[in-house]
Protein backbone atom coordinates (compact mmCIF):
# COMPACT_ATOMS: atom_id res chain seq x y z
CA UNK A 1 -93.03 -100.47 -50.47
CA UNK A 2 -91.08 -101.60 -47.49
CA UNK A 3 -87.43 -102.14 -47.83
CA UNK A 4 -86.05 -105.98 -48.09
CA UNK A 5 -82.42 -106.87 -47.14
CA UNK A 6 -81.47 -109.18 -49.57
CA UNK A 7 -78.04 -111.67 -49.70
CA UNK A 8 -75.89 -111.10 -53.14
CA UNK A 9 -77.18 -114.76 -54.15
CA UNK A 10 -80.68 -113.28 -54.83
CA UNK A 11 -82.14 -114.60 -51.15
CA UNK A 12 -84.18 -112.37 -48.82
CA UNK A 13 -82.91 -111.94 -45.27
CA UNK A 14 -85.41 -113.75 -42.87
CA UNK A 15 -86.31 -110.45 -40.93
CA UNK A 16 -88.01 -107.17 -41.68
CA UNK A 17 -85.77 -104.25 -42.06
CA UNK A 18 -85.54 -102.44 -38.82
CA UNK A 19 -83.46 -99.38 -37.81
CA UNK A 20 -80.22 -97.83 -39.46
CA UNK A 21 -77.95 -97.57 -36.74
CA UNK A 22 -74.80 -94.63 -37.83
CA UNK A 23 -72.01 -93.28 -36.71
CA UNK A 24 -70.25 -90.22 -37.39
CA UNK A 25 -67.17 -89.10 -38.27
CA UNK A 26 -65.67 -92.41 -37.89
CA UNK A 27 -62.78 -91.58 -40.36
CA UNK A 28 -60.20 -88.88 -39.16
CA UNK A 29 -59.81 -87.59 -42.42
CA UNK A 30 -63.50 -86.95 -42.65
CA UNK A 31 -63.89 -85.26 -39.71
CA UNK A 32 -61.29 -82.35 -40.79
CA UNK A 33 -62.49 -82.43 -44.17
CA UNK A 34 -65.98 -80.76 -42.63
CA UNK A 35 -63.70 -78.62 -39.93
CA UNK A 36 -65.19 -80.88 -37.03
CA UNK A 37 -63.55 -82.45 -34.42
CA UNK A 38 -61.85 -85.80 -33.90
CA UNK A 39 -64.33 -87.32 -31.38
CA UNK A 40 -62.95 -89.25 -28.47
CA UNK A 41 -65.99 -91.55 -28.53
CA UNK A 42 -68.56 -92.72 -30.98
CA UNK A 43 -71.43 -89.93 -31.94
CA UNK A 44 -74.37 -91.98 -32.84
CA UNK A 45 -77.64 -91.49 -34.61
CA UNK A 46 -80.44 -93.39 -35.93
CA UNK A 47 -82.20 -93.49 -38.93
CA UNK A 48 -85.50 -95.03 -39.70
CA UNK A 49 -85.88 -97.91 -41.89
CA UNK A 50 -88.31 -95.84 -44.18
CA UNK A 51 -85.34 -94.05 -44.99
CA UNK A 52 -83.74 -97.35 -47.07
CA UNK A 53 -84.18 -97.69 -50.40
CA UNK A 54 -82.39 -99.98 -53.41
CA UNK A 55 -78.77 -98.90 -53.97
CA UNK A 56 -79.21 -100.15 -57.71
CA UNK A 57 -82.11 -98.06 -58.31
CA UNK A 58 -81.56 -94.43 -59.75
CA UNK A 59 -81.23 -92.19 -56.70
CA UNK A 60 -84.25 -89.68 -56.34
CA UNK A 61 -83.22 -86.62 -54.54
CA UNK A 62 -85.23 -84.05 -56.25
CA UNK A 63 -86.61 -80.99 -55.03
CA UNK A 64 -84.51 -81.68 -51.53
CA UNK A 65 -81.57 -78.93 -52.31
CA UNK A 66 -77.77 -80.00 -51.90
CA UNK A 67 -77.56 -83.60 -51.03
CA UNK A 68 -74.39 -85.04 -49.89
CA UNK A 69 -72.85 -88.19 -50.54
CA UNK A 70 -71.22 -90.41 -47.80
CA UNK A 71 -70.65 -93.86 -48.83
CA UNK A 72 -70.20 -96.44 -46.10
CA UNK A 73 -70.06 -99.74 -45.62
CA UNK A 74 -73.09 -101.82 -44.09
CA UNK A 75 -73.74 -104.52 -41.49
CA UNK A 76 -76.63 -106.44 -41.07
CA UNK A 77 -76.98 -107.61 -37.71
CA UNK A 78 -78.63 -111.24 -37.67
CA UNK A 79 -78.74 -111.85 -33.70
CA UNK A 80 -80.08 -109.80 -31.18
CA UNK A 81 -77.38 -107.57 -29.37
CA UNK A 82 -77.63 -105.60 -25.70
CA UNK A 83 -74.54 -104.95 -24.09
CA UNK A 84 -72.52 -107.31 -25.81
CA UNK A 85 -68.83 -107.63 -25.63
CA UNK A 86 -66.87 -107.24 -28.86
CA UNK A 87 -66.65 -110.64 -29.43
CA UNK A 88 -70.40 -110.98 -29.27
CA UNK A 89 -71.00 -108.07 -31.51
CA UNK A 90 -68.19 -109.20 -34.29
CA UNK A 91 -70.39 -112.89 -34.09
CA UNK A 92 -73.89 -111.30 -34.49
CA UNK A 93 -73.21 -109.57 -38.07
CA UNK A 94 -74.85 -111.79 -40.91
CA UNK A 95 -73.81 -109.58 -44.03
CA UNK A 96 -72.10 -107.23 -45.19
CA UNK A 97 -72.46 -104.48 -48.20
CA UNK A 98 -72.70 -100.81 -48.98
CA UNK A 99 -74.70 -97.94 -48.11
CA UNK A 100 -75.20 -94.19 -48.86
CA UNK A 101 -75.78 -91.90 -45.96
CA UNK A 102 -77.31 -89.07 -47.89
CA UNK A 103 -77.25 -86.11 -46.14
CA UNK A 104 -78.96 -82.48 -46.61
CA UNK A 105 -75.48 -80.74 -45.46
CA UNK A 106 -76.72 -77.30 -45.28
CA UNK A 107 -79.94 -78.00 -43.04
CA UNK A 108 -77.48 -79.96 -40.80
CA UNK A 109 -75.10 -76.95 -40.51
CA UNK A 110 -78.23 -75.00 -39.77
CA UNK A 111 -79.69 -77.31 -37.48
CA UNK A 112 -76.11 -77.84 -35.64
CA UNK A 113 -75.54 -74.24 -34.98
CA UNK A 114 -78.75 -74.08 -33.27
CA UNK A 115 -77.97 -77.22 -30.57
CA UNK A 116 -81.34 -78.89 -32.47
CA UNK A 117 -81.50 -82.54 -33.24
CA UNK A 118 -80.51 -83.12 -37.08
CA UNK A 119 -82.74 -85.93 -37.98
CA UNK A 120 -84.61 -84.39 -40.82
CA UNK A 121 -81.36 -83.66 -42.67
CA UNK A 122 -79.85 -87.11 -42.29
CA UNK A 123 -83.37 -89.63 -42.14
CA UNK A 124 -85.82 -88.17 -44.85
CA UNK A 125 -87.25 -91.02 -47.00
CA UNK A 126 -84.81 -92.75 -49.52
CA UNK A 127 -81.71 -91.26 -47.02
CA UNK A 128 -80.06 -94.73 -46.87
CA UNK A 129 -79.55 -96.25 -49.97
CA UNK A 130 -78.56 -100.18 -49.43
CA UNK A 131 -76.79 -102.46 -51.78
CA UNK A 132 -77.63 -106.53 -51.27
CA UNK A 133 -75.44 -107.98 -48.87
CA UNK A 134 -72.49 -110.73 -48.89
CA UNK A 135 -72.69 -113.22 -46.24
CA UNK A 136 -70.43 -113.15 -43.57
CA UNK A 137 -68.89 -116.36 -43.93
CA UNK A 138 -68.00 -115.72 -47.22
CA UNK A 139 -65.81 -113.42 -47.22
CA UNK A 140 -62.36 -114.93 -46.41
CA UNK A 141 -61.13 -111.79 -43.94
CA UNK A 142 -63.53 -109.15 -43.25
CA UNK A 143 -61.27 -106.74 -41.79
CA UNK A 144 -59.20 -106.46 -44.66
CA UNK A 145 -62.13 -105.00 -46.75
CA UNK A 146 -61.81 -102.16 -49.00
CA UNK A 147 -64.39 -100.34 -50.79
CA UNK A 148 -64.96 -97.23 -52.95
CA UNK A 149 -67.34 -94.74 -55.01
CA UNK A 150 -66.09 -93.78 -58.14
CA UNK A 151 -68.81 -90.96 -59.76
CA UNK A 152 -67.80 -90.02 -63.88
CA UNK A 153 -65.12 -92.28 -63.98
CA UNK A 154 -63.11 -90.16 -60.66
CA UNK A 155 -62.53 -92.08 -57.78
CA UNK A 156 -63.91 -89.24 -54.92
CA UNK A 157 -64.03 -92.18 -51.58
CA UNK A 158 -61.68 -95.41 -50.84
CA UNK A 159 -62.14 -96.58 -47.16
CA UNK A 160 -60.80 -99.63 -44.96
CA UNK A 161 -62.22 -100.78 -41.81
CA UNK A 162 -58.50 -100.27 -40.49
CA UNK A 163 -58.70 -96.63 -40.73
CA UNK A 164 -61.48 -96.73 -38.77
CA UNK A 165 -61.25 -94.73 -34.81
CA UNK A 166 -63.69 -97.21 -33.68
CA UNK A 167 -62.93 -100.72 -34.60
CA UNK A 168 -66.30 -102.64 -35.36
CA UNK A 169 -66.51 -105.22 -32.93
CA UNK A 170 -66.14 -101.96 -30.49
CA UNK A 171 -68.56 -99.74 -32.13
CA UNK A 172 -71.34 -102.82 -32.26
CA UNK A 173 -70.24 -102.92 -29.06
CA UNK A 174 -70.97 -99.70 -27.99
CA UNK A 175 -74.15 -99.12 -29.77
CA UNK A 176 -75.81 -102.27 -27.90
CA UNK A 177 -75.31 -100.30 -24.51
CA UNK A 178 -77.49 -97.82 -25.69
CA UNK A 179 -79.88 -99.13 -28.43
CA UNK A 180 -80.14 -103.64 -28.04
CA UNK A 181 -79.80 -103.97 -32.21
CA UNK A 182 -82.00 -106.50 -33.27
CA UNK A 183 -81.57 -109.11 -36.50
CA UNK A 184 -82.83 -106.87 -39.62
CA UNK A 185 -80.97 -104.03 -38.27
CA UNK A 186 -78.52 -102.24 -40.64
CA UNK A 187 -75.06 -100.25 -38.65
CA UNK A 188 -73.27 -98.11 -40.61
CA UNK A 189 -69.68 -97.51 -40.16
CA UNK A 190 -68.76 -94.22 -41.02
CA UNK A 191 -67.55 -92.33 -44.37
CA UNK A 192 -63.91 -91.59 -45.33
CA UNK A 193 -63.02 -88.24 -47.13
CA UNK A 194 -63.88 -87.39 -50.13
CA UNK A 195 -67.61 -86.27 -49.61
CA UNK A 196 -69.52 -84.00 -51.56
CA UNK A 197 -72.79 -82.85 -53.45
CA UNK A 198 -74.81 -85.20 -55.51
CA UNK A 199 -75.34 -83.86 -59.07
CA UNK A 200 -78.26 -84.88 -61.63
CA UNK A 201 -77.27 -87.24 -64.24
CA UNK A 202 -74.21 -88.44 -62.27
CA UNK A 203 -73.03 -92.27 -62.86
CA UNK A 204 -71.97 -93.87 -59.34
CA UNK A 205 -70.09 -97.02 -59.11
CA UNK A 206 -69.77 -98.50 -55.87
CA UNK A 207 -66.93 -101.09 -55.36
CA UNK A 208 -66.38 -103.98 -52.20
CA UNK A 209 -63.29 -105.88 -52.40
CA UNK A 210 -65.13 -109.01 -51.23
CA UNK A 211 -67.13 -109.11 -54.36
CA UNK A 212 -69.97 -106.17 -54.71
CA UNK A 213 -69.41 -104.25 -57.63
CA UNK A 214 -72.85 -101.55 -58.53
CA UNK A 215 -73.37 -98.89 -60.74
CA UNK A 216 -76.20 -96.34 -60.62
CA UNK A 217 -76.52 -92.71 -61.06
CA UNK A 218 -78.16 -89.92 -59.73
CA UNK A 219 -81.53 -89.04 -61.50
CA UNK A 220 -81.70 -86.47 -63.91
């Protein structure tokens, strides 16, 4: 079944899912935690929207080998953006929540060393686990979110859009140069430290400090 954006309040976004706009290492920390390097501009990839599933449902990764978790938080883009300025970008975002990048580290590593594209490793189905989303105008400050993933009871990420290397009015920015983001689009921001492999069994709670607070765990 298709994936629905909803709002927190139980209503469905008007539009049809469409792509998952990401960005890597987006976080400095991050990017030395996996030996990369700090990039000087955003690296961008897409997944597809068959890769979104339920955040609140148990997370199915069976069967797929060593599955990393990046949590991240989520825009969903309600006006259509190409080329926009900042300020046009920061104005188009209708909601805001959480999201999982899963990632199959070890076929990206593999994939990476041989200059090939990386898609199957980052937009298999169920790859982008989405939490409902909290309206834009209400949440008081936006840019002084916080957020985190807790898994057993250990807090493994905590990330703030002010730690951020690319601001996102200037990411949203720069993605609508090269893809025009559409409403029902879904950007993710980028993952602080702290990643790491999915076990079986595994509680996850997920925490936004406008007001999203989610618990689900990994399936057995």
């Amino acid at each position: 079944m298709p994936f629905t954006a909803n709002f927190l309040d139980g209503d469905a976004f008007d539009h049809a899912l469409g792509k998952i706009v990401c960005v890597g290492r987006n976080y400095a920390d991050h990017a030395r935690e996996l030996n990369n390097p700090v990039p000087s501009e955003p690296l961008l990839f897409i997944k597809p929207a068959t890769a979104a599933v339920p955040l609140d449902q148990p997370i199915d990764v069976a069967g797929r080998g060593e599955v990393h978790f990046e949590t991240e938080l989520a825009l969903l883009i309600g006006e259509t953006l190409t080329a926009a300025s900042p300020q046009q970008a920061e104005q188009a975002v209708a909601g805001i929540g959480l999201a999982l990048d899963l990632t199959l580290r070890a076929v990206q590593s593999r994939l990476k060393e041989k200059g090939q594209p990386w898609e199957i490793a980052k937009g298999f189905d169920g790859a982008c686990p989405l939490s409902s989303f909290i309206r834009l105008n209400e949440i008081p400050d936006w840019k002084a979110l916080s957020f985190s993933l807790d898994i057993d009871g250990e807090r493994r990420q905590q990330g703030n859009p002010k730690d951020m290397l690319f601001p996102i009015p200037a990411l949203l920015a720069e993605m609508s140069r090269h893809f025009t983001l559409e409403p029902g689009d879904v950007v993710l921001t980028g993952t602080p430290a702290g990643v790491g492999p999915l076990i079986p069994g595994s509680e996850l709670h997920f925490s936004l400090s406008a007001g999203l607070e989610l618990t689900t765990a990994v399936a057995p």
